[in-house]
Protein backbone atom coordinates (compact mmCIF):
# COMPACT_ATOMS: atom_id res chain seq x y z
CA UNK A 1 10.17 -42.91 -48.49
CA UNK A 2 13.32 -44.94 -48.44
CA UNK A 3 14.37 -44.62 -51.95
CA UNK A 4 13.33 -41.73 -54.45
CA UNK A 5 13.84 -44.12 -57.30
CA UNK A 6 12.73 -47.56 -56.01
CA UNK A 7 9.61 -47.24 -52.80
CA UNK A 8 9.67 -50.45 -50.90
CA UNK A 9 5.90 -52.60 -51.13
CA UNK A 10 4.72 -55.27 -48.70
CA UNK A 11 2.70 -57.31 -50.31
CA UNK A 12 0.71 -59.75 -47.72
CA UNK A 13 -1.50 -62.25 -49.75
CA UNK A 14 -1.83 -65.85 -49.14
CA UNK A 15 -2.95 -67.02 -52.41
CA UNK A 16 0.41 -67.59 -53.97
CA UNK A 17 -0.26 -66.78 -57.86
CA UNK A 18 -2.19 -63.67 -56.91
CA UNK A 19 0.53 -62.81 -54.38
CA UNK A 20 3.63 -63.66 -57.60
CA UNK A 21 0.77 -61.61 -59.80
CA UNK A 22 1.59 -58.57 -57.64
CA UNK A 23 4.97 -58.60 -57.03
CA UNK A 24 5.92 -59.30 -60.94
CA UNK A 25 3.65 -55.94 -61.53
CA UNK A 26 4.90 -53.88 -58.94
CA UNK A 27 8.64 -54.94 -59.62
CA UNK A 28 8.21 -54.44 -63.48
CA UNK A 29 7.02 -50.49 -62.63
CA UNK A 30 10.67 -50.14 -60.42
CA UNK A 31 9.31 -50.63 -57.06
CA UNK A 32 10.94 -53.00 -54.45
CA UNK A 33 9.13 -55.82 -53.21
CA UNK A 34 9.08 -57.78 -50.24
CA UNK A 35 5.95 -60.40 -49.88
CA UNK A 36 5.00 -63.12 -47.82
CA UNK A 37 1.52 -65.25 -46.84
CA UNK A 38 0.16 -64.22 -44.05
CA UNK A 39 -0.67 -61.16 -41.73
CA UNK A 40 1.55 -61.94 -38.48
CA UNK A 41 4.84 -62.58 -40.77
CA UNK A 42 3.97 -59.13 -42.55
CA UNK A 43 3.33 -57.35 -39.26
CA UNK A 44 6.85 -58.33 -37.74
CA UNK A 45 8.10 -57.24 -41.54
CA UNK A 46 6.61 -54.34 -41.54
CA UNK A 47 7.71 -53.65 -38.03
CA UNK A 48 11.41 -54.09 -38.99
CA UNK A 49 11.77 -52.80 -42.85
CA UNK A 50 9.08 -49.50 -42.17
CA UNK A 51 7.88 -50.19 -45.82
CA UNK A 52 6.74 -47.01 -47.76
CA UNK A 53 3.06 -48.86 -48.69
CA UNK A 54 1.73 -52.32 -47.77
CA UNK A 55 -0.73 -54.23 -49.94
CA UNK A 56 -3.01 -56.79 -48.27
CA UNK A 57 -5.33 -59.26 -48.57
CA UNK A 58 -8.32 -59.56 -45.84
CA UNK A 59 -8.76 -63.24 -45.45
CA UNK A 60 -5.49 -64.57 -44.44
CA UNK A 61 -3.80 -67.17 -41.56
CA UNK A 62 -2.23 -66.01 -38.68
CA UNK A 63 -3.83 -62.25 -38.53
CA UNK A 64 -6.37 -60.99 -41.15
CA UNK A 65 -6.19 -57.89 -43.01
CA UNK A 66 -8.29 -55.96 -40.22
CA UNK A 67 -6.30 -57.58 -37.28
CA UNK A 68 -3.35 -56.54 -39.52
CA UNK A 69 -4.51 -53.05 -39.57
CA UNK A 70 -4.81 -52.83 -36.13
CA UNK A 71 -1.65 -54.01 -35.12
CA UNK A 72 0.25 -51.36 -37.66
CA UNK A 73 -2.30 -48.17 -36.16
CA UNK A 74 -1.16 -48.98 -32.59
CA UNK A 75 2.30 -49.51 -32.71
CA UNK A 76 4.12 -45.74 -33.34
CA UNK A 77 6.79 -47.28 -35.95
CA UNK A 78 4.30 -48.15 -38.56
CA UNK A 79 1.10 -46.29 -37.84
CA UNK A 80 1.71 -43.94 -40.67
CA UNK A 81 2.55 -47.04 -43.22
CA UNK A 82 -0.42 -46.55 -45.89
CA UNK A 83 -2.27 -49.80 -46.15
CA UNK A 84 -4.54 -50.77 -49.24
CA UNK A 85 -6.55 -53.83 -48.88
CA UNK A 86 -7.12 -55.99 -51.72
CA UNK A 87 -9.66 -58.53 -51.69
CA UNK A 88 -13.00 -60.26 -53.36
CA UNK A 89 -15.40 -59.88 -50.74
CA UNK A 90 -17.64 -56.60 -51.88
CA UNK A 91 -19.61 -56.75 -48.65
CA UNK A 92 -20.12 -53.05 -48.18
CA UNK A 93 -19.45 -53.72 -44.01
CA UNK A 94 -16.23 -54.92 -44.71
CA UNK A 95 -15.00 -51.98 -46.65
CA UNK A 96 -16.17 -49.80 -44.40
CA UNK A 97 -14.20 -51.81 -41.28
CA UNK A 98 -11.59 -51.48 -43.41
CA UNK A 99 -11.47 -47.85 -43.70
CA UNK A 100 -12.67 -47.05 -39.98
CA UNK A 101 -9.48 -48.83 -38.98
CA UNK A 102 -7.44 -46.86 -41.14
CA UNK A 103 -6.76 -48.60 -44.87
CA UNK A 104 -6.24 -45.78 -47.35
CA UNK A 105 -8.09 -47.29 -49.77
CA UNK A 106 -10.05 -50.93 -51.30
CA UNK A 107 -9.56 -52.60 -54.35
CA UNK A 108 -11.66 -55.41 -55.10
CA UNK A 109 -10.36 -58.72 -56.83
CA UNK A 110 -9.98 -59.67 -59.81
CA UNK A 111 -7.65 -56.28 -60.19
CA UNK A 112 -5.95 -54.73 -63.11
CA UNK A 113 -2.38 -53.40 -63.25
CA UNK A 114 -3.48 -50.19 -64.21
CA UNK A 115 -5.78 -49.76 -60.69
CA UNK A 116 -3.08 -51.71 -58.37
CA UNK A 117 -0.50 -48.95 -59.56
CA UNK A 118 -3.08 -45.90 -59.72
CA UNK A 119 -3.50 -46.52 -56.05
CA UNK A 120 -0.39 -46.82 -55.09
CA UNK A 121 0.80 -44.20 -56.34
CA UNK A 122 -1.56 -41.88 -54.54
CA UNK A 123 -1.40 -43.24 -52.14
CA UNK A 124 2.83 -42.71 -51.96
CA UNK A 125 2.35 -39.28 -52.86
CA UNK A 126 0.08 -38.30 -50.14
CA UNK A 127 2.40 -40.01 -47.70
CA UNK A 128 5.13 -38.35 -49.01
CA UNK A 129 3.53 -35.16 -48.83
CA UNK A 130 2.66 -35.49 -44.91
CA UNK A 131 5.92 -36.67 -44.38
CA UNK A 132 7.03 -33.22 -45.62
CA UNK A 133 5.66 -31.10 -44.03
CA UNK A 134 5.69 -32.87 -40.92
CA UNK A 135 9.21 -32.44 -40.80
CA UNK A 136 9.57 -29.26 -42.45
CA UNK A 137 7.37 -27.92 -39.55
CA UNK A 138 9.48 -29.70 -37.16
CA UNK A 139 12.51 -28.11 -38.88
CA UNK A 140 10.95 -24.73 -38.91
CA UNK A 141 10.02 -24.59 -35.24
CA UNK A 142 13.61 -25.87 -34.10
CA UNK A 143 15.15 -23.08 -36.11
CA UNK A 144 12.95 -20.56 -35.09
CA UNK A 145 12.96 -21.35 -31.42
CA UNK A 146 16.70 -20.00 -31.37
CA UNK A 147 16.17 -16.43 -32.45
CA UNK A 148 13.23 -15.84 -30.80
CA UNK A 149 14.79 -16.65 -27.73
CA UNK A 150 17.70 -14.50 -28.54
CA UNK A 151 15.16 -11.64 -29.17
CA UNK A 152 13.26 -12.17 -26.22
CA UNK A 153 16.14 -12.01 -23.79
CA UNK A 154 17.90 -9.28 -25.67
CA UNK A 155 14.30 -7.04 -25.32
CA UNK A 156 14.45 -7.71 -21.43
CA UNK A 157 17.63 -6.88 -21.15
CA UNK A 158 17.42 -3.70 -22.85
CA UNK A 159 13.93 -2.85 -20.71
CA UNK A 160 16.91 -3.38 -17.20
CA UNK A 161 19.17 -1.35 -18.76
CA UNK A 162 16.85 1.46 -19.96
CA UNK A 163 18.45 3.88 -17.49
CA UNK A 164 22.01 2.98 -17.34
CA UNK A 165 24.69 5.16 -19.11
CA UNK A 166 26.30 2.36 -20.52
CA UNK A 167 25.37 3.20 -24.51
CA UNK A 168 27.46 0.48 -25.88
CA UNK A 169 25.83 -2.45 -24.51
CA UNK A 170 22.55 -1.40 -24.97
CA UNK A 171 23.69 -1.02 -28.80
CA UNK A 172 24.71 -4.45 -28.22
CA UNK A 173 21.78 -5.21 -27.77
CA UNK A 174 20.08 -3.69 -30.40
CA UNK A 175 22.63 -5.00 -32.90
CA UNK A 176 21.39 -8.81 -31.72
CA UNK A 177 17.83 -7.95 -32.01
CA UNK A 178 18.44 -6.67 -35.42
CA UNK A 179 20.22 -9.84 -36.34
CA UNK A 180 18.20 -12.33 -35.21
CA UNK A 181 14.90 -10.63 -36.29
CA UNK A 182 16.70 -10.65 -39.88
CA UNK A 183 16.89 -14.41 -39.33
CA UNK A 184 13.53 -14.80 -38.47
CA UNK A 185 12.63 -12.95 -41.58
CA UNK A 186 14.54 -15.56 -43.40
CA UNK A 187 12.30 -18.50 -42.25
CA UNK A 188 9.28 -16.59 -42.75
CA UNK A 189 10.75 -15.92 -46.97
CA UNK A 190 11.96 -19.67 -47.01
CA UNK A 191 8.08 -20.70 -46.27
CA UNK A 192 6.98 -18.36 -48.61
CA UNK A 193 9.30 -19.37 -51.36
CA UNK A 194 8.59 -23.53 -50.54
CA UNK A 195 4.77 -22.25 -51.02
CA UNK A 196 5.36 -20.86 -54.36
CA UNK A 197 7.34 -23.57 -55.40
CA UNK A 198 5.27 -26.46 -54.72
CA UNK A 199 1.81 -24.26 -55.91
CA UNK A 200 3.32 -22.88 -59.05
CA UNK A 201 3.59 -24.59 -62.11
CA UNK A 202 6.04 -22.89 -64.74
CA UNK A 203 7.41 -23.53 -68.10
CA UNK A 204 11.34 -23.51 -68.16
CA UNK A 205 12.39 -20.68 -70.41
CA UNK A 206 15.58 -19.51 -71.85
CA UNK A 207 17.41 -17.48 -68.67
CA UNK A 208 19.66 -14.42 -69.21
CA UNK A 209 21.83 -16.21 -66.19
CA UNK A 210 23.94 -12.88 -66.06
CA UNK A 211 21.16 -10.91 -64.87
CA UNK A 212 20.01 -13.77 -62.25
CA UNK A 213 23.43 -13.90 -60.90
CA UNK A 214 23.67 -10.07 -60.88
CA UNK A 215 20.33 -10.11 -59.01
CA UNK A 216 21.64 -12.59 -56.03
CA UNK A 217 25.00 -10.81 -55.69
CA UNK A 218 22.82 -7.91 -55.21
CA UNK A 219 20.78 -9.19 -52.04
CA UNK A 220 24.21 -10.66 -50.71
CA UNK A 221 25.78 -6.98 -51.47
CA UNK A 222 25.70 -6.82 -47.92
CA UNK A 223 27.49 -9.97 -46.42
CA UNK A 224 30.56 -10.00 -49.48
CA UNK A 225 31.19 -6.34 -48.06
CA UNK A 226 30.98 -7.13 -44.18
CA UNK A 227 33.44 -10.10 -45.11
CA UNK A 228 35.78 -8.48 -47.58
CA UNK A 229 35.13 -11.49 -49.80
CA UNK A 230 36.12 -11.71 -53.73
CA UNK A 231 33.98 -12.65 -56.46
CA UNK A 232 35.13 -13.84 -59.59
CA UNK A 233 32.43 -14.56 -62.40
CA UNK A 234 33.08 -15.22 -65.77
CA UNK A 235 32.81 -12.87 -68.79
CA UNK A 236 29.68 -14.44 -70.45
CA UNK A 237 26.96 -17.20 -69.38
CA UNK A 238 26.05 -19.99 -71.38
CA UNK A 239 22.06 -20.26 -71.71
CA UNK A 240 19.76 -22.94 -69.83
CA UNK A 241 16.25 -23.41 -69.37
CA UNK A 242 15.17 -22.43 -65.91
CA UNK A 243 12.54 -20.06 -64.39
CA UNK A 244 14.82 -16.66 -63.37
CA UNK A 245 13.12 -15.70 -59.95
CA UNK A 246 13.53 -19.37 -58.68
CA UNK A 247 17.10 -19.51 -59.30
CA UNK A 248 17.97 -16.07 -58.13
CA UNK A 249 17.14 -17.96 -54.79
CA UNK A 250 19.27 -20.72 -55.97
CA UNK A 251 21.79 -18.39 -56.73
CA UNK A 252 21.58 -16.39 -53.50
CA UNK A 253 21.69 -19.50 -51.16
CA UNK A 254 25.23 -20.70 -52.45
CA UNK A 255 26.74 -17.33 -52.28
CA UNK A 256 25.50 -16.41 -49.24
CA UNK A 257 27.00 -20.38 -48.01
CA UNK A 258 29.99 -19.42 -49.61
CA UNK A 259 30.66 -16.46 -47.93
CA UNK A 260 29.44 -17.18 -44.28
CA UNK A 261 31.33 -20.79 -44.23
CA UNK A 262 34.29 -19.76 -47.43
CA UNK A 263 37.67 -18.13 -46.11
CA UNK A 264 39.05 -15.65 -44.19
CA UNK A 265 38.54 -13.71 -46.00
CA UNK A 266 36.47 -15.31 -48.82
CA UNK A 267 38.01 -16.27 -52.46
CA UNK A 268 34.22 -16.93 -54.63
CA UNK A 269 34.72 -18.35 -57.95
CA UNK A 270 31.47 -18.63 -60.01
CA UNK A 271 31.17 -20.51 -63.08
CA UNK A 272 29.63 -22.72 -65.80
CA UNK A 273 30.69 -25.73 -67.62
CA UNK A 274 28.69 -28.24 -70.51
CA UNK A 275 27.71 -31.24 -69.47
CA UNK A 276 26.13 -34.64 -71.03
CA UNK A 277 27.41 -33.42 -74.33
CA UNK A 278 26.27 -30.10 -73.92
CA UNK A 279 22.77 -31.37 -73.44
CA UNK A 280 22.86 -29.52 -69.94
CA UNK A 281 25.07 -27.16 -68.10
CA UNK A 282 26.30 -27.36 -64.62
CA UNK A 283 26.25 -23.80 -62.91
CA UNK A 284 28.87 -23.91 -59.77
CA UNK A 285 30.12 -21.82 -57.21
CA UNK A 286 33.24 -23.09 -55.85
CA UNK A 287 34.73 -20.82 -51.97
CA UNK A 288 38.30 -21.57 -50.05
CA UNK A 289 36.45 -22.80 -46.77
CA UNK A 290 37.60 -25.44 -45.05
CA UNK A 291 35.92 -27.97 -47.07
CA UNK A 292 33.33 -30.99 -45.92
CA UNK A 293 33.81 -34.51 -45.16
CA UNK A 294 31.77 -36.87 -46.69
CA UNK A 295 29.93 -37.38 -44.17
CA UNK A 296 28.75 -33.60 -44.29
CA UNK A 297 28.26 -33.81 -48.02
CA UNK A 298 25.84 -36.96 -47.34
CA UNK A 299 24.11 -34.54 -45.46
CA UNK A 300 23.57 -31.95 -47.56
CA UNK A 301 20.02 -31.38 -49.86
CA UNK A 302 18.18 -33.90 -47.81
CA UNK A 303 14.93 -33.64 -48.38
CA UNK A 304 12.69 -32.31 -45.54
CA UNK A 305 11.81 -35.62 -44.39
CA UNK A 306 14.97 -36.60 -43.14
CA UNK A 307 16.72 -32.77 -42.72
CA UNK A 308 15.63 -32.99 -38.93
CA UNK A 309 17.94 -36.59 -38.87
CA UNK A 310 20.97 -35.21 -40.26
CA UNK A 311 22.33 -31.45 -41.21
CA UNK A 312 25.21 -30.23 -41.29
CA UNK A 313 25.78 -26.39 -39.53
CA UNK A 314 24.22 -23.45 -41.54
CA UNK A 315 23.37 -25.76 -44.64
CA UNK A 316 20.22 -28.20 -44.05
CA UNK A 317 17.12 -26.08 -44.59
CA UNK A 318 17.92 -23.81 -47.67
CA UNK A 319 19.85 -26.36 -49.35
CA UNK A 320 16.71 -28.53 -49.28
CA UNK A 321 14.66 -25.92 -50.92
CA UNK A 322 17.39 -25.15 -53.80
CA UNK A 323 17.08 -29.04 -54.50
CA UNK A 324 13.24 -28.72 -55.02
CA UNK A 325 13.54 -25.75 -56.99
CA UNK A 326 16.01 -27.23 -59.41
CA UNK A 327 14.17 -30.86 -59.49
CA UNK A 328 11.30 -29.10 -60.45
CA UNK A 329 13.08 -27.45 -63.43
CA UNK A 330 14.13 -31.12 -64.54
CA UNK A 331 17.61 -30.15 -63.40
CA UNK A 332 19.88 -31.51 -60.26
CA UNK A 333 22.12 -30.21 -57.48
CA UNK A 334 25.60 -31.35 -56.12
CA UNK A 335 28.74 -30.79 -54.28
CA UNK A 336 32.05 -31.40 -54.84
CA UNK A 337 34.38 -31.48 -51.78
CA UNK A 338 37.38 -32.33 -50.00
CA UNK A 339 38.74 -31.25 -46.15
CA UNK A 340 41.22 -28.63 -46.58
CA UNK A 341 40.09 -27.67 -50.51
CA UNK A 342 37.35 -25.55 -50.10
CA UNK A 343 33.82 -26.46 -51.71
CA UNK A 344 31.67 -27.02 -55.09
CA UNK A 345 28.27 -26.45 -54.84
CA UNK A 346 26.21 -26.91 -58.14
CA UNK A 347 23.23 -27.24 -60.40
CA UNK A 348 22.52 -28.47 -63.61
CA UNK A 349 19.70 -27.36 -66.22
CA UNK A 350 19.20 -28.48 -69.59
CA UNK A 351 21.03 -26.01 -72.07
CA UNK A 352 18.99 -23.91 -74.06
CA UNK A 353 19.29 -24.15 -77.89
């Protein structure tokens, strides 16, 4: 959608106090509204804003609500634009036309507020869903199409040189198979961890943070001692509501950012600071990389409908996932940044009494 906070509505309705009925009831529930009275004005609307949902009306001047319909399902821009018809006629034919041509759903006239917005709303969230995971799989194939390419040419290489002598590039060889088969097995734990998060329903709980962070420097044991890098973590944690196993992956992602993209070699500083009063704290892990420009930081926690428009190097996919995780802990992620001054990356949770 365009906006988390404010979806955009066209509302197509000729009959101007049902059409002012609408918008006053969709703006007064935060969405953004853009209306007008008849179907070939909202077409060439729709065709230039993309709205997130369009209400319309069937009878209408210039195109009705079914030539409306047809006009959004053949043109590639809008065709995914969920359209919910609105009208008075309760001739079974015409909802059915309606539907065969692709509205997502019929309310009948006179409406309430309560249906208009129940509608809506499902109807936004099932977009918004499909959205998802029509990128994420997009995402997921482009990043998995590199290593198994790698792995593919480094296995026929290694059947060529099967008889050769020369022992150090076929463990060359063996070392890039081994690397790119780990990153493989990344992907495959990032799918299974988006799974989990978007099936599982938990109950924040107080978290012993110092035994979540001493769980994700564990599974990064490995990269901090290829690197040389330096952690510093403070003495004691101060205690937030959270869900430990989902923000050991939180956890792991940052350090494992800061290390691959900190110094040379790495400087990690992890800490914790109160926030809104002490109402929340803001866990951070600040690195001495070379810092992002904010353009990059724009970038960064996209969520998976726009991470195939716009990543930055090394970041896009994981960071997407650590924003879904927190979210859904009623927390929210950030970074603070500058060229030349390293990088912030943090979350906030509410504190835990």
């Amino acid at each position: 959608m365009n906006s988390a906070s404010s979806p955009h509505v066209l509302v197509m309705e000729d009959d101007a106090a049902i059409r002012a009925t609408l918008v006053d009831i969709l703006e007064l529930n935060g969405y953004t509204v853009t209306s007008v009275g008849n179907g070939r004005d909202g077409v060439a609307l729709a065709r230039r804003d993309r709205p997130d949902a369009i209400l319309t009306d069937i009878s209408m001047p210039g195109l009705n609500g079914f030539e409306v319909i047809r006009a959004l399902r053949a043109d590639e821009q809008t065709r995914s634009i969920p359209v919910i018809i609105i009208s008075a006629s309760v001739e079974p034919e015409k909802v059915r036309q309606a539907m065969d041509l692709g509205a997502e759903d019929f309310i009948m006239k006179p409406f309430t507020e309560e249906q208009v917005l129940r509608s809506l709303r499902a109807r936004l969230e099932k977009k918004s869903l499909l959205d998802e995971l029509d990128a994420f799989a997009h995402t997921v194939a482009h990043d998995l199409k590199n290593p198994i390419g790698v792995v593919s040419m480094r296995a026929q290489l290694l059947r060529a040189m099967w008889d050769t002598q020369d022992d150090a590039k076929l463990f060359q060889h063996v070392v890039e198979l081994e690397k790119n088969t780990e990153r493989l097995n990344n992907i495959v734990e990032e799918l299974l961890l988006l799974a989990g998060v978007r099936r599982e329903t938990v109950r924040p709980q107080r978290v012993a943070m110092a035994a979540v962070v001493s769980e994700a420097l564990a599974r990064v044991e490995h990269l901090i001692l290829a690197s040389r890098a330096q952690v510093e973590q403070p003495a004691a944690w101060p205690a937030a509501q959270g869900h430990g196993p989902w923000l050991a992956e939180v956890w792991t992602n940052y350090l494992s950012n800061a290390v691959k993209y900190g110094g040379q070699p790495p400087a990690i500083r992890l800490g914790a600071d109160p926030v809104s009063g002490g109402a929340r704290v803001r866990f951070w892990v600040q690195d001495n990389g070379p810092g992002l420009t904010p353009e990059q930081q724009a970038a960064l926690f996209q969520p998976f409908t726009r991470v195939t428009e716009t990543r930055v190097q090394g970041h896009g996919l994981g960071l997407s996932i650590v924003r879904r995780i927190v979210e859904k802990l009623e927390g929210k992620v950030g970074v603070e940044s500058q060229p030349g001054a390293g990088s912030r990356f943090w979350f906030e949770l509410p504190a835990a009494g």
